[in-house]
Protein backbone atom coordinates (compact mmCIF):
# COMPACT_ATOMS: atom_id res chain seq x y z
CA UNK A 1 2.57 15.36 5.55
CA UNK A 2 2.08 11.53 4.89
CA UNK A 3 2.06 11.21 1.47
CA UNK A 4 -0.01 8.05 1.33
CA UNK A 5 -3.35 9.33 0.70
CA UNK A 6 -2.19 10.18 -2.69
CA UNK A 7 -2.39 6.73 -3.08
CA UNK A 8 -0.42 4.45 -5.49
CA UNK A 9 3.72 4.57 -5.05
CA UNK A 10 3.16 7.75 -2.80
CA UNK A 11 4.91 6.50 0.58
CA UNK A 12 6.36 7.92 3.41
CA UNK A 13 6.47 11.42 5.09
CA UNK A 14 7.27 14.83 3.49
CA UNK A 15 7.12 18.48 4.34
CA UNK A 16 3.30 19.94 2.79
CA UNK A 17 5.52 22.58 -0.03
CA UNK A 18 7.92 21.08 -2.08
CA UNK A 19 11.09 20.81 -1.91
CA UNK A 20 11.59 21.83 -5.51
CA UNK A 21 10.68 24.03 -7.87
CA UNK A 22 11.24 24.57 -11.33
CA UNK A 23 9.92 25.71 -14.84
CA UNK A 24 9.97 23.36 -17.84
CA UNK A 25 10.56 25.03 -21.42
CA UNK A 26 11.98 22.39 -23.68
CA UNK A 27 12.14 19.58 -25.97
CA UNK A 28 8.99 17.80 -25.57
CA UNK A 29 11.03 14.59 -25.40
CA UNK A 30 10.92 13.90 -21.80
CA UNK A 31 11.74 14.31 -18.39
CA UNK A 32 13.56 12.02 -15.83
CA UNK A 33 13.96 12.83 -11.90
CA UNK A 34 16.10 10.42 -9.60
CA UNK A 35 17.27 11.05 -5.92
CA UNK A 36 20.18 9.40 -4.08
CA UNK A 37 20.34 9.88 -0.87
CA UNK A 38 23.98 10.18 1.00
CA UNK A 39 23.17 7.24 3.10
CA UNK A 40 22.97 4.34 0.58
CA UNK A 41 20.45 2.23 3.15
CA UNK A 42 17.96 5.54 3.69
CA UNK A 43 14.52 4.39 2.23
CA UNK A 44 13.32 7.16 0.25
CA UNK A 45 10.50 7.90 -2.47
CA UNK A 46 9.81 10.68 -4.66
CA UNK A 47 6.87 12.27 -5.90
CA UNK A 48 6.80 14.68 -8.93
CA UNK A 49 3.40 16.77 -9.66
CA UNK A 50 3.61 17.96 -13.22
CA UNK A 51 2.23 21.25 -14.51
CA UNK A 52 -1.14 19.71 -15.67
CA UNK A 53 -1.40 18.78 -12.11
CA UNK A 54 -1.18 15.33 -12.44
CA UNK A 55 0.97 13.34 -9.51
CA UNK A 56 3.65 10.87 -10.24
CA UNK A 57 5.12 9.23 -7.50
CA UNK A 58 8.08 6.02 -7.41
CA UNK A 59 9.11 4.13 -4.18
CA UNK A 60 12.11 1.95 -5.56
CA UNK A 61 13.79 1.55 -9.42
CA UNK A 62 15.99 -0.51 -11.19
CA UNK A 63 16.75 -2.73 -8.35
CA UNK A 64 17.56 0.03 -5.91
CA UNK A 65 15.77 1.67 -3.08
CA UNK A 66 16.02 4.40 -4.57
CA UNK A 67 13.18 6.55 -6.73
CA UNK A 68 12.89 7.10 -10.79
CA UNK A 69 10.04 8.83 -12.46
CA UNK A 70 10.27 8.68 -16.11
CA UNK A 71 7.86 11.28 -18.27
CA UNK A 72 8.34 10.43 -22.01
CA UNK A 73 6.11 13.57 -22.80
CA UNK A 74 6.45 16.06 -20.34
CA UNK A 75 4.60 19.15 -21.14
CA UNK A 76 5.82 22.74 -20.71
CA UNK A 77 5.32 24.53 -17.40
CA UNK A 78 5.94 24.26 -13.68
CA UNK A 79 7.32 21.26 -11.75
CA UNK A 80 7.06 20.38 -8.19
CA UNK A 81 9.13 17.90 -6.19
CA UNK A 82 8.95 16.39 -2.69
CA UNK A 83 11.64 13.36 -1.59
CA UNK A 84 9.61 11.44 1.27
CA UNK A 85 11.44 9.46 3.78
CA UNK A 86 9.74 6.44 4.48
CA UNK A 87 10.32 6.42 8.06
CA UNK A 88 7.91 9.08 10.01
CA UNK A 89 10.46 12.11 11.41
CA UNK A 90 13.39 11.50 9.28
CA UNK A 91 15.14 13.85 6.87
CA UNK A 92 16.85 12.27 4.09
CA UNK A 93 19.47 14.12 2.39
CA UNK A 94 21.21 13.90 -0.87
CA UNK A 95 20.89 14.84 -4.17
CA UNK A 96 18.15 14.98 -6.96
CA UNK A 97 18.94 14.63 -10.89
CA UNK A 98 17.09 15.73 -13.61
CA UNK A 99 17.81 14.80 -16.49
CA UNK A 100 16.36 13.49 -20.09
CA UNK A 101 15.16 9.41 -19.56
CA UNK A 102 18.20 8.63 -22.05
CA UNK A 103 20.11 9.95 -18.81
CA UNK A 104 21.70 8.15 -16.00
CA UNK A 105 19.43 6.86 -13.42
CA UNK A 106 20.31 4.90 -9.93
C-alpha cells in the first residue's frame, strides 16, 4: 500500500495489515516508537494508528533518517504499526523500540 494518501509524514510503501500489534494498559504518561533499520542508509518511515483511531506518522527524527513518534498521552487500548520503506518494492528490516518518550530514541 502507498501510504501517502494518509497524507502528512505518511511516506513510502507498506504492506495493507500491520506489521505490529499490541495492547496498551499503562501509565498514562506516554508512549514512544522508533525503528532502526540494519542498513544505516535504508530510508524508512513509520506510522503508528492509536486505539482512538487516530494516525501518527514520522519520516525522519533527531537528525537521522530514521522515524520517532512521541505520544505524551497515549490512551489505553490497541496499537497498530507499519515501517514503510520509502522506495516502492523494498523491505526494510530491523528493529522497532517502544519505549516511554524519557527513553532512548535514534
Amino acid at each position: 500500500m502507498n501510504a501517502g494518501y494518509l497524507g502528512g509524514e505518511c511516506l513510502g510503501w507498506t504492506r495493507a495489515e500491520p506489521l505490529f500489534q499490541f495492547d496498551w494498559v499503562g501509565d498514562p504518561g506516554g508512549l514512544r516508537f522508533y525503528f532502526l533499520p540494519g542498513d544505516v542508509g535504508s530510508d524508512t518511515a513509520l506510522i503508528v494508528q492509536d486505539p482512538v483511531a487516530v494516525w501518527h506518522c514520522n519520516n525522519d527524527s533527531y537528525g537521522t533518517r530514521h522515524p520517532t513518534i512521541d505520544l505524551p498521552a497515549a490512551p489505553e487500548g490497541r496499537y497498530s504499526l507499519w515501517i514503510t520503506s520509502i522506495a516502492p518494492g523494498v523491505r526494510v528490516e530491523g528493529e522497532l523500540f517502544v519505549t516511554t518518550p524519557e527513553g532512548d530514541h535514534p
